[in-house]
PDB file of N, CA and C in Angstrom:
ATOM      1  N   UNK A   1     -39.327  86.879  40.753  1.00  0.00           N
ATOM      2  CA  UNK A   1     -38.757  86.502  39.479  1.00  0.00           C
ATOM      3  C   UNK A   1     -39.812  85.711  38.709  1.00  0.00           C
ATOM      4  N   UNK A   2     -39.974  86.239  37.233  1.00  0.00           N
ATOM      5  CA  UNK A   2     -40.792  85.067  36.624  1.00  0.00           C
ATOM      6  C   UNK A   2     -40.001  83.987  36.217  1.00  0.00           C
ATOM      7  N   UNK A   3     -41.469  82.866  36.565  1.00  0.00           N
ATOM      8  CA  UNK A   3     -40.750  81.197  36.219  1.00  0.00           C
ATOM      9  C   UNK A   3     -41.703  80.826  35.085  1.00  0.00           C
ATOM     10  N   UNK A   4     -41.307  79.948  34.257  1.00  0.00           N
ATOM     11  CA  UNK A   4     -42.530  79.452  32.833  1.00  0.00           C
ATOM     12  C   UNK A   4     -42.740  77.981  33.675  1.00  0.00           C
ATOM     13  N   UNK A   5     -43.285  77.578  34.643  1.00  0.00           N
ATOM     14  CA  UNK A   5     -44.103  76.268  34.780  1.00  0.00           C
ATOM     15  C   UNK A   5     -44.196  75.049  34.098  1.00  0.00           C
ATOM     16  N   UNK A   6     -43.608  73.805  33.914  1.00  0.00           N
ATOM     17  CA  UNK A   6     -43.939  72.946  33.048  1.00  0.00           C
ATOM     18  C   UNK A   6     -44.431  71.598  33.402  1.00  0.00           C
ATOM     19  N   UNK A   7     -46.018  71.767  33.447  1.00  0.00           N
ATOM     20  CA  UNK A   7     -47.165  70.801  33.843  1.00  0.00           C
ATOM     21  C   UNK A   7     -47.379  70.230  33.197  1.00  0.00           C
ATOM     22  N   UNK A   8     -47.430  68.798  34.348  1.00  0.00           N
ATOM     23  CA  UNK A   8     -47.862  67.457  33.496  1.00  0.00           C
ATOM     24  C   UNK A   8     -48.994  66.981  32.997  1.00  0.00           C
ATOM     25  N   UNK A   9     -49.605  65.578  32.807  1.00  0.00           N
ATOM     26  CA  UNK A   9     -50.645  65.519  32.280  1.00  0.00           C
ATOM     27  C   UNK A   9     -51.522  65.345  33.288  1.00  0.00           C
ATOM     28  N   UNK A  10     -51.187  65.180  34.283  1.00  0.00           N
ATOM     29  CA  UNK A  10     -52.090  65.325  35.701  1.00  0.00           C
ATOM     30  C   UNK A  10     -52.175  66.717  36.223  1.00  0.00           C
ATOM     31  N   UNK A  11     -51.928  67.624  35.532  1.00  0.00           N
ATOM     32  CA  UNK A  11     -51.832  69.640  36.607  1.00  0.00           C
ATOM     33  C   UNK A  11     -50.668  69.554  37.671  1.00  0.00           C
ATOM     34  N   UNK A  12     -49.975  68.836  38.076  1.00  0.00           N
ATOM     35  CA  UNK A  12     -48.747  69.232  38.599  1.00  0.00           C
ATOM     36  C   UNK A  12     -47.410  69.578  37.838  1.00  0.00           C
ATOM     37  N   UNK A  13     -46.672  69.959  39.022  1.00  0.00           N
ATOM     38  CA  UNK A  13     -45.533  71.050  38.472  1.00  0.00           C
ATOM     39  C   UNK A  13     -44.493  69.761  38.253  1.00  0.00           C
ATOM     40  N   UNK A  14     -44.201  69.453  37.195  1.00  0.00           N
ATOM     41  CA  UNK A  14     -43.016  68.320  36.456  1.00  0.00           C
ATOM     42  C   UNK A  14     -41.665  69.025  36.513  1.00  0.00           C
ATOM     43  N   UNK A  15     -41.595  70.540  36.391  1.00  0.00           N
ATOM     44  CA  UNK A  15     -40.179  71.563  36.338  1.00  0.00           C
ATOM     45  C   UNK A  15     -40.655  72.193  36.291  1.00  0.00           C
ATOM     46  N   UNK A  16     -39.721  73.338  36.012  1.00  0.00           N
ATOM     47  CA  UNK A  16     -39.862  74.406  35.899  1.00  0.00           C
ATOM     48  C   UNK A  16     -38.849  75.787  35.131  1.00  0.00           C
ATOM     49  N   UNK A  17     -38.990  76.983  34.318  1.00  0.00           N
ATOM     50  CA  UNK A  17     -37.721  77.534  33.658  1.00  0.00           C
ATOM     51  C   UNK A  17     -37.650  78.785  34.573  1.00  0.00           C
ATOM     52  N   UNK A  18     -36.310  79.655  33.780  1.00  0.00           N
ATOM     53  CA  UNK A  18     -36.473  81.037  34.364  1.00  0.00           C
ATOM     54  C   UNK A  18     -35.597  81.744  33.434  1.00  0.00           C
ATOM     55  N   UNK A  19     -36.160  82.805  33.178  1.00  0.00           N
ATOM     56  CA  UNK A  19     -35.088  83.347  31.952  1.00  0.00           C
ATOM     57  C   UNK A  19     -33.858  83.847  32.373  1.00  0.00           C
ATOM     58  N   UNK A  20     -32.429  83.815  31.913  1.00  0.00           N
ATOM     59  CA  UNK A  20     -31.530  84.087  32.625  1.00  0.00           C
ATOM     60  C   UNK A  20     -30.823  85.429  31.729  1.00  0.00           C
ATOM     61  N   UNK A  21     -31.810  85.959  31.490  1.00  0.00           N
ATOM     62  CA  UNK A  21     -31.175  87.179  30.933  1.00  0.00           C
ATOM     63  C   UNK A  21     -30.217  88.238  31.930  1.00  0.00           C
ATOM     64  N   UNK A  22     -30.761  88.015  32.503  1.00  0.00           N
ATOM     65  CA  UNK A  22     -30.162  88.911  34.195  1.00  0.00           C
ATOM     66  C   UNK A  22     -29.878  87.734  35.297  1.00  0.00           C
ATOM     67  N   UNK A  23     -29.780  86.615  35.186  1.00  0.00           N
ATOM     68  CA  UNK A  23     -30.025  85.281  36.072  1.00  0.00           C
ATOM     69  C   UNK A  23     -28.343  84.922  35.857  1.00  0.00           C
ATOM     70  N   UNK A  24     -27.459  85.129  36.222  1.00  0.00           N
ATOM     71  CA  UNK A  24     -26.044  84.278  36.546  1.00  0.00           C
ATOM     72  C   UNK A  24     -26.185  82.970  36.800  1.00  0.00           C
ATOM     73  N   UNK A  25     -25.329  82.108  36.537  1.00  0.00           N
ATOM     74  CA  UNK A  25     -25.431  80.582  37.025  1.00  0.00           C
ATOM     75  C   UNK A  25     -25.084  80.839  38.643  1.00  0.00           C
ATOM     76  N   UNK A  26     -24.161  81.392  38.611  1.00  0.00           N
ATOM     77  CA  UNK A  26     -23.854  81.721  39.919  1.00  0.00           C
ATOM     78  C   UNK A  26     -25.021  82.465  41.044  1.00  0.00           C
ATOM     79  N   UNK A  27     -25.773  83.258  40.652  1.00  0.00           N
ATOM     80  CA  UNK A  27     -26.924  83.793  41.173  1.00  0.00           C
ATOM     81  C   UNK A  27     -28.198  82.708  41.634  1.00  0.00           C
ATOM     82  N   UNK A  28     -27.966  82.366  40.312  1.00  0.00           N
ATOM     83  CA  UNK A  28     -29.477  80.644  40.456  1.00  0.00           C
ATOM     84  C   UNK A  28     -28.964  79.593  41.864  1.00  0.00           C
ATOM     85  N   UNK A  29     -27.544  79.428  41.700  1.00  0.00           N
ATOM     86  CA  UNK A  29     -26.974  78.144  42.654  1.00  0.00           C
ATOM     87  C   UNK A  29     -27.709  78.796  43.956  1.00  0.00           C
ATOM     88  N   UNK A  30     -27.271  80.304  43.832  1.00  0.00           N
ATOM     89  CA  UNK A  30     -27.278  80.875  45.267  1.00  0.00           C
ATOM     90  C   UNK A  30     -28.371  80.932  45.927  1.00  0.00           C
ATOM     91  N   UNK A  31     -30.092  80.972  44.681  1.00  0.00           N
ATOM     92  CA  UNK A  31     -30.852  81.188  45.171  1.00  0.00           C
ATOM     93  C   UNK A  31     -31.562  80.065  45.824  1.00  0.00           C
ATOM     94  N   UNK A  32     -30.889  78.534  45.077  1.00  0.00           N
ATOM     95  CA  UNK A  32     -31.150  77.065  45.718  1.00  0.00           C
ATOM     96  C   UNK A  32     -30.771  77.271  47.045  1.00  0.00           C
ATOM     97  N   UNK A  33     -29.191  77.254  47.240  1.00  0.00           N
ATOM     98  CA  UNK A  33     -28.325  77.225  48.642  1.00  0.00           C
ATOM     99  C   UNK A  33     -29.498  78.054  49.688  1.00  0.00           C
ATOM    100  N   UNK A  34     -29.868  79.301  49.118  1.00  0.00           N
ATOM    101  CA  UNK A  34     -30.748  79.489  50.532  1.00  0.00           C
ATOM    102  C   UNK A  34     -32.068  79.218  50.642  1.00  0.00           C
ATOM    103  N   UNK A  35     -32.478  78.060  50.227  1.00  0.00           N
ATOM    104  CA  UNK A  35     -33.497  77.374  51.023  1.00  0.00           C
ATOM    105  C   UNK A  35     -33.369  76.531  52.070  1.00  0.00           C
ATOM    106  N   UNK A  36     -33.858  76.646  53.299  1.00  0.00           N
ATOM    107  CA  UNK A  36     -33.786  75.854  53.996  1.00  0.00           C
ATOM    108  C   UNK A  36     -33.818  74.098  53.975  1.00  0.00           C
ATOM    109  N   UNK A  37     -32.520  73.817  54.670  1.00  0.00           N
ATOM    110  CA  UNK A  37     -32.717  71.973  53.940  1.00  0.00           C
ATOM    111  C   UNK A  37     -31.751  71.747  52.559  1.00  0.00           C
ATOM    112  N   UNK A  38     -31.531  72.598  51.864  1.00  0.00           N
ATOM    113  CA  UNK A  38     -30.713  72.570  50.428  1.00  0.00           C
ATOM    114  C   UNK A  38     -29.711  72.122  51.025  1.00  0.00           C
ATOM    115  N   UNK A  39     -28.655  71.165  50.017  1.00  0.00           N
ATOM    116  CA  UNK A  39     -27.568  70.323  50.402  1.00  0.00           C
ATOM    117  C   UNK A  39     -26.727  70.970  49.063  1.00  0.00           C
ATOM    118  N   UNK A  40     -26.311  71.612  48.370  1.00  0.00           N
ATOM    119  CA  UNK A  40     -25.544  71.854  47.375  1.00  0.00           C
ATOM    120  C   UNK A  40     -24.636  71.354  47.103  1.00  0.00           C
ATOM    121  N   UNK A  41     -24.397  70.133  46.173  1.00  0.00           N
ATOM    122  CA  UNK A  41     -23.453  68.935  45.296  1.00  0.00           C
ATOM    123  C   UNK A  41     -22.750  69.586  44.422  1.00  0.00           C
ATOM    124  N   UNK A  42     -23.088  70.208  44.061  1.00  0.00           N
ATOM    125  CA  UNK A  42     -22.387  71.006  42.331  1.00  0.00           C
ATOM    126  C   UNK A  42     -22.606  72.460  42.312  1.00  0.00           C
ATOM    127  N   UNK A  43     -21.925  73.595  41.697  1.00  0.00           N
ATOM    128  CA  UNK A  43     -22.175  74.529  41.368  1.00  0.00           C
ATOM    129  C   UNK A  43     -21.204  75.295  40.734  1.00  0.00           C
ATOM    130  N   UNK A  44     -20.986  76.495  40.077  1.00  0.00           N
ATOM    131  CA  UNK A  44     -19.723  76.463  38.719  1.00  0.00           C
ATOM    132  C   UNK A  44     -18.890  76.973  39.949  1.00  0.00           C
ATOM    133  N   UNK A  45     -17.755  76.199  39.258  1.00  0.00           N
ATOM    134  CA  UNK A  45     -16.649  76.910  39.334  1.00  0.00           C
ATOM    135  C   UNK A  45     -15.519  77.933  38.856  1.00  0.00           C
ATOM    136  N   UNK A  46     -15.819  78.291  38.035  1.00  0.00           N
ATOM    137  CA  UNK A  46     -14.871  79.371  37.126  1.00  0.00           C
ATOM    138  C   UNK A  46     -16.477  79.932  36.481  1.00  0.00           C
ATOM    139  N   UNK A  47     -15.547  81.507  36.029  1.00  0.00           N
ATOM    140  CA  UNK A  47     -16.506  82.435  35.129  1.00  0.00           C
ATOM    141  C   UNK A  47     -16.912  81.310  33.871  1.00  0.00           C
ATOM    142  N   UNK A  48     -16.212  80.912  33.446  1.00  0.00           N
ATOM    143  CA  UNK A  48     -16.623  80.638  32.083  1.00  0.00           C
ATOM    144  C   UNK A  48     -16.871  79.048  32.437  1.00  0.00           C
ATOM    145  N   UNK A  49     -17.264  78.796  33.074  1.00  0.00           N
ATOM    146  CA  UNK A  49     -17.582  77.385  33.246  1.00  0.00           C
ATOM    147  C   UNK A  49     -19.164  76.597  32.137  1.00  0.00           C
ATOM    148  N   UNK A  50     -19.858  77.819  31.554  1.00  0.00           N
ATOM    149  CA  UNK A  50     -21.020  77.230  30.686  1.00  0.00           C
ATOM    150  C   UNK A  50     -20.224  76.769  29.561  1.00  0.00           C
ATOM    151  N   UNK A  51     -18.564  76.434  29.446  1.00  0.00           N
ATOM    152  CA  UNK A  51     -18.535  76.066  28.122  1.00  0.00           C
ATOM    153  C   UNK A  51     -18.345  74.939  28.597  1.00  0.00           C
ATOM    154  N   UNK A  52     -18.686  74.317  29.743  1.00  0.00           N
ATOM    155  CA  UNK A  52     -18.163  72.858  29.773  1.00  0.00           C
ATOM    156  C   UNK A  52     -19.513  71.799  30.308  1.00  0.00           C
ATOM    157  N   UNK A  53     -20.037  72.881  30.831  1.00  0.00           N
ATOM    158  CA  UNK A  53     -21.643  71.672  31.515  1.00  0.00           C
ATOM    159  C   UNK A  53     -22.892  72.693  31.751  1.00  0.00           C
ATOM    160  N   UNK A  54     -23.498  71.642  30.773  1.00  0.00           N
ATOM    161  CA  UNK A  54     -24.975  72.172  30.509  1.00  0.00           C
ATOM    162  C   UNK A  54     -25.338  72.261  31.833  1.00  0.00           C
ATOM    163  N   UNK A  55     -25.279  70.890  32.676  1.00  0.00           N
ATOM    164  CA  UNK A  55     -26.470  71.103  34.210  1.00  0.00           C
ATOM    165  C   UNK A  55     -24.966  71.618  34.820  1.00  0.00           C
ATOM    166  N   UNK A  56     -25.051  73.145  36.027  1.00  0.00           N
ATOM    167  CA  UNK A  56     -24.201  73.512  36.262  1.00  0.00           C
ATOM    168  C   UNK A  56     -24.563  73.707  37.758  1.00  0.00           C
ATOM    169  N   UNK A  57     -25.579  73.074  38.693  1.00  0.00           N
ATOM    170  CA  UNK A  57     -25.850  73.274  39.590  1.00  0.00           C
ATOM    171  C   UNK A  57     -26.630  71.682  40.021  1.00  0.00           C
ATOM    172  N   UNK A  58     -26.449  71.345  41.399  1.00  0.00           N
ATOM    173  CA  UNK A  58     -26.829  70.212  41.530  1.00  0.00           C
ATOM    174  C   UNK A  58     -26.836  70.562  43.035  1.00  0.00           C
ATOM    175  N   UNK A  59     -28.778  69.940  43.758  1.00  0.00           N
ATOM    176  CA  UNK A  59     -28.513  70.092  45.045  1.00  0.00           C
ATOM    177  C   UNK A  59     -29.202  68.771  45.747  1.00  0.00           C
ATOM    178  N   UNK A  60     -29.190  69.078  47.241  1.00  0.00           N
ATOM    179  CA  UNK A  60     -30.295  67.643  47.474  1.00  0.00           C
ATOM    180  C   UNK A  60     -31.374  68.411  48.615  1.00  0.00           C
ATOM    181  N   UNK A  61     -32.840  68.167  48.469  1.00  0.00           N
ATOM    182  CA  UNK A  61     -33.733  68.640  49.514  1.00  0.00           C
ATOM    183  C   UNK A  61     -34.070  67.181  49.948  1.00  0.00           C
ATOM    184  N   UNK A  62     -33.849  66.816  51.200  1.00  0.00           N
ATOM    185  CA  UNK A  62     -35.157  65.774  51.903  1.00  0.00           C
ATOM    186  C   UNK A  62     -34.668  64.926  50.978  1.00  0.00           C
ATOM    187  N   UNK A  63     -33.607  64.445  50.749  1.00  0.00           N
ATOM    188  CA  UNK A  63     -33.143  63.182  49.725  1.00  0.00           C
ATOM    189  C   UNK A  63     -33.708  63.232  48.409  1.00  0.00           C
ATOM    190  N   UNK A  64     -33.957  63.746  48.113  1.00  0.00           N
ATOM    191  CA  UNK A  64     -34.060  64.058  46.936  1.00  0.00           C
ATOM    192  C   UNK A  64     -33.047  65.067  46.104  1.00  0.00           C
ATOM    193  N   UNK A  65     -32.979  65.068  45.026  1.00  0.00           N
ATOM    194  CA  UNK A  65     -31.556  65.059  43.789  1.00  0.00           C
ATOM    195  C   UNK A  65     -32.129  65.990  43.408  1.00  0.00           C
ATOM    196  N   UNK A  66     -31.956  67.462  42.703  1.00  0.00           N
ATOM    197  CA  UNK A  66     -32.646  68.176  41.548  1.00  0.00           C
ATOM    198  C   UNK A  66     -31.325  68.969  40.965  1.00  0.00           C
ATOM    199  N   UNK A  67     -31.612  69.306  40.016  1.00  0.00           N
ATOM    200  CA  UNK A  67     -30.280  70.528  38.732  1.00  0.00           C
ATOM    201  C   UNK A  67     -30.694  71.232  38.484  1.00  0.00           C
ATOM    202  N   UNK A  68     -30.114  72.517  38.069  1.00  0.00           N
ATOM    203  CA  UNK A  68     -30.351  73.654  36.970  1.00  0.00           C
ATOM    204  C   UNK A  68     -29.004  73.209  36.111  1.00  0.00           C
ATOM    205  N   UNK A  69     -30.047  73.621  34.921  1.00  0.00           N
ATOM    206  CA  UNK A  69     -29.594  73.183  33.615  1.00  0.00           C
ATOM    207  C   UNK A  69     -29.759  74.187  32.736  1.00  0.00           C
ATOM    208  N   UNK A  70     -28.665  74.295  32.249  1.00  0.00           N
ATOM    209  CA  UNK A  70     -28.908  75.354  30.730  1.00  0.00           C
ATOM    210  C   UNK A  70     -28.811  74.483  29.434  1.00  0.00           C
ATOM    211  N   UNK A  71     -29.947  74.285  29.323  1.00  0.00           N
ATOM    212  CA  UNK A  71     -29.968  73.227  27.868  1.00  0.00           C
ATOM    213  C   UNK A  71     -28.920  73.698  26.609  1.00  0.00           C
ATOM    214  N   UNK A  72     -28.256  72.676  26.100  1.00  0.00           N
ATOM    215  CA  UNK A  72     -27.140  72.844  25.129  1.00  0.00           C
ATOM    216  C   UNK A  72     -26.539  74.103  25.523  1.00  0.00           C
ATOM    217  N   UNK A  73     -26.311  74.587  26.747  1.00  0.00           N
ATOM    218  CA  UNK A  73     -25.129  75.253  27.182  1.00  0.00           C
ATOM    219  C   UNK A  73     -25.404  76.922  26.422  1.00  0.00           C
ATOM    220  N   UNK A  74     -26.563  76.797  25.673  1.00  0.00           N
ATOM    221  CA  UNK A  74     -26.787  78.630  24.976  1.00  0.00           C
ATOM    222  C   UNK A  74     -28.011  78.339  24.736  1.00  0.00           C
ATOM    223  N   UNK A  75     -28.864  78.622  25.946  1.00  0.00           N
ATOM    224  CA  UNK A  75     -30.566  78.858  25.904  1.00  0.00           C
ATOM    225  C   UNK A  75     -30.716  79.810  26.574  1.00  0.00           C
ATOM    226  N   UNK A  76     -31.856  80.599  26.360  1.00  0.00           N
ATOM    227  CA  UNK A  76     -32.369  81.813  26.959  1.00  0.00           C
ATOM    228  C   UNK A  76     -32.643  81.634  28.174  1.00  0.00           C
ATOM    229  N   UNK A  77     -33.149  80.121  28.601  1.00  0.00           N
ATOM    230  CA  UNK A  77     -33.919  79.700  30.029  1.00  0.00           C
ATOM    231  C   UNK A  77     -33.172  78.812  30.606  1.00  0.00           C
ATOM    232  N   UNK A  78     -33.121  78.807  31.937  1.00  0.00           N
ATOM    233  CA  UNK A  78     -32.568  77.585  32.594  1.00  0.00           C
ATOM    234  C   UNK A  78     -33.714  76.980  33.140  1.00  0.00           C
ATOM    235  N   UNK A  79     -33.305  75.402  33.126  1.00  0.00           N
ATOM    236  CA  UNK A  79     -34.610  74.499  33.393  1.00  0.00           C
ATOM    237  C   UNK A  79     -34.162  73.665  34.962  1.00  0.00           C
ATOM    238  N   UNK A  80     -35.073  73.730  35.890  1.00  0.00           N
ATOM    239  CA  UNK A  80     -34.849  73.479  36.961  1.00  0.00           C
ATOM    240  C   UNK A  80     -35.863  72.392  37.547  1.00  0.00           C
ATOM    241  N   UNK A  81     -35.779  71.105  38.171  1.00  0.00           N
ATOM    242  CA  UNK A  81     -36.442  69.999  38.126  1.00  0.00           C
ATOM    243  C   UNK A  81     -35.889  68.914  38.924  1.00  0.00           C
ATOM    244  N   UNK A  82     -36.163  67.920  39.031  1.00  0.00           N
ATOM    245  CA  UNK A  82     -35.496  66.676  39.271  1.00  0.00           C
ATOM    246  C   UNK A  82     -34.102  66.339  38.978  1.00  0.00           C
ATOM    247  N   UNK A  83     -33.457  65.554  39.619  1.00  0.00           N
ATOM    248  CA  UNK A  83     -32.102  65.361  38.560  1.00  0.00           C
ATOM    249  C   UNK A  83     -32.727  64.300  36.987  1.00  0.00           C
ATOM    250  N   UNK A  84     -32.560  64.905  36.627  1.00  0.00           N
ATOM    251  CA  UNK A  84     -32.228  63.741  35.031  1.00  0.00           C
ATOM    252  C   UNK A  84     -33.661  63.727  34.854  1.00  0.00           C
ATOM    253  N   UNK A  85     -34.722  63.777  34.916  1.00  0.00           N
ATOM    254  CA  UNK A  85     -36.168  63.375  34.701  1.00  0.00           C
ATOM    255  C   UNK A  85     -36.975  64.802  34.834  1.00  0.00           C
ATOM    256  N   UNK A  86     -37.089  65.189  35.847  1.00  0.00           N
ATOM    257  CA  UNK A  86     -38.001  66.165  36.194  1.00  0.00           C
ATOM    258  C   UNK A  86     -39.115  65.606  36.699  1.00  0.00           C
ATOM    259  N   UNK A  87     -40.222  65.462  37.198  1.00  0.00           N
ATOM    260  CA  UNK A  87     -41.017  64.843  37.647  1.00  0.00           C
ATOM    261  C   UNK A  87     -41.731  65.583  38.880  1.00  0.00           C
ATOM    262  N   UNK A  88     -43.062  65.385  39.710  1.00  0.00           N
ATOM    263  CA  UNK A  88     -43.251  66.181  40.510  1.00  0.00           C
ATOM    264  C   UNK A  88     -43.129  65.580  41.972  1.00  0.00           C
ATOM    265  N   UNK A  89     -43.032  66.307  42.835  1.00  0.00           N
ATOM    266  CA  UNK A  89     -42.150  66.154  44.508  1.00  0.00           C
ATOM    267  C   UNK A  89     -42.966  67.513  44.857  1.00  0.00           C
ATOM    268  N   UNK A  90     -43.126  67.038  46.350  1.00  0.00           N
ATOM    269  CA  UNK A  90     -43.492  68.595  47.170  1.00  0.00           C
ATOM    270  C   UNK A  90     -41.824  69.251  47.511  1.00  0.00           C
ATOM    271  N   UNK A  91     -41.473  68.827  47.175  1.00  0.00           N
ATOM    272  CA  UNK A  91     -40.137  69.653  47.407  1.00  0.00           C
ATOM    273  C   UNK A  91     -40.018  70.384  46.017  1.00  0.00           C
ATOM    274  N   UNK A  92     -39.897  70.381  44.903  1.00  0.00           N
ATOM    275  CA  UNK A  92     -40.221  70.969  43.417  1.00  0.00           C
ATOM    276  C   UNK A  92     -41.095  72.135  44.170  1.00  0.00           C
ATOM    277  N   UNK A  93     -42.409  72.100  44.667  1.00  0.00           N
ATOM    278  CA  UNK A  93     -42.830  72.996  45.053  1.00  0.00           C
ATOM    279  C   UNK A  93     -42.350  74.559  45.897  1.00  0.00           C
ATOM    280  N   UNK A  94     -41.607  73.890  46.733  1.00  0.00           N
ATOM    281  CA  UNK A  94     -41.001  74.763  47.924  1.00  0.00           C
ATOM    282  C   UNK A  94     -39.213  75.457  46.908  1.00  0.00           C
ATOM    283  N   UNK A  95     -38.987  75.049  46.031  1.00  0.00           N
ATOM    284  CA  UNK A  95     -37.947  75.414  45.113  1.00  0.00           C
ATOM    285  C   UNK A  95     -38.435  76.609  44.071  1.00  0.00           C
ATOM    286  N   UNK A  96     -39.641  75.897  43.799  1.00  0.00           N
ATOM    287  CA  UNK A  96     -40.682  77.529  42.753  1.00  0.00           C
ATOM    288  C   UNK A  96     -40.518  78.417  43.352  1.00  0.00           C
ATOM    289  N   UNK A  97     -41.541  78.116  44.741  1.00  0.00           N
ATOM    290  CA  UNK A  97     -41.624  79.391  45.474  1.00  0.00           C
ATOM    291  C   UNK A  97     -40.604  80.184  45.151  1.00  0.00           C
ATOM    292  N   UNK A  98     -39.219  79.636  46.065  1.00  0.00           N
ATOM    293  CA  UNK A  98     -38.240  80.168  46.357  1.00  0.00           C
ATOM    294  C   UNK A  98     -37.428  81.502  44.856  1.00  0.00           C
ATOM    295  N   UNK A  99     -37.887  80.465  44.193  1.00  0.00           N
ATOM    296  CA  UNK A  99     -37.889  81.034  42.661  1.00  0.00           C
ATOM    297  C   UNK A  99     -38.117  82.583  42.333  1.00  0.00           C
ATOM    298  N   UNK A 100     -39.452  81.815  42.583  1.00  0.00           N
ATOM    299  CA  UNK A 100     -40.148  83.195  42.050  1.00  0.00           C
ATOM    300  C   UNK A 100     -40.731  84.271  43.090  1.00  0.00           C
ATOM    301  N   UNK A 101     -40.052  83.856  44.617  1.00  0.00           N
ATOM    302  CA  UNK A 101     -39.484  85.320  45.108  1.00  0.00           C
ATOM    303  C   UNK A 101     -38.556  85.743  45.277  1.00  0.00           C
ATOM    304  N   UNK A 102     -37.535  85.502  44.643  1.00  0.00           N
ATOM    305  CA  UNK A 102     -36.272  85.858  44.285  1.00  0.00           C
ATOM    306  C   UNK A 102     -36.685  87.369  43.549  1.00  0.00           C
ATOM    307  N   UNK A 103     -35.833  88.520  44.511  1.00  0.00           N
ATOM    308  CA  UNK A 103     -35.448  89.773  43.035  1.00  0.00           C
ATOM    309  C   UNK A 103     -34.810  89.487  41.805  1.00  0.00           C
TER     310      UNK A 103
END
């Protein structure tokens, strides 16, 4: 799957997007849940659940917090990162991957 990368002012990975033209919220949660170590906090519950929360997925790796988010609830991309900040973690890393070998 392609991801758009979003590097900081040091060359590390701060987040990251993915276009969800073909990407379900439901599909994205799923592709967190199977990483090894993923703790999954949040994820939609009903079909139509983007009319109520932008971040619609919430997990934990290695204590650490991260979301997928569909900014203002009608964006082309979902943004995937830290909870609330984004910032870089070797765990951010092992979540790309996972990303962008996703079919």
């Amino acid at each position: 799957m392609k991801t758009y990368p979003i590097i900081d002012k040091e060359g590390n990975l701060h987040a990251f997007e993915i276009k969800n033209w073909r990407l379900t919220r439901a599909r994205a949660c799923n592709i967190a849940s199977d990483i090894p170590g993923v703790i999954v906090t949040k994820k939609p519950k009903w079909l139509f659940s983007w009319f109520w929360d932008d971040v619609f997925c919430e997990f934990e790796i290695d204590g650490v917090l991260f979301q997928i988010e569909e900014p203002y609830g009608d964006n082309s991309r979902y943004w995937v990162g830290k909870k609330d900040s984004g910032g870089y973690c070797k765990e951010l890393e092992l979540i790309h991957q996972a990303f962008e070998a996703a079919p």
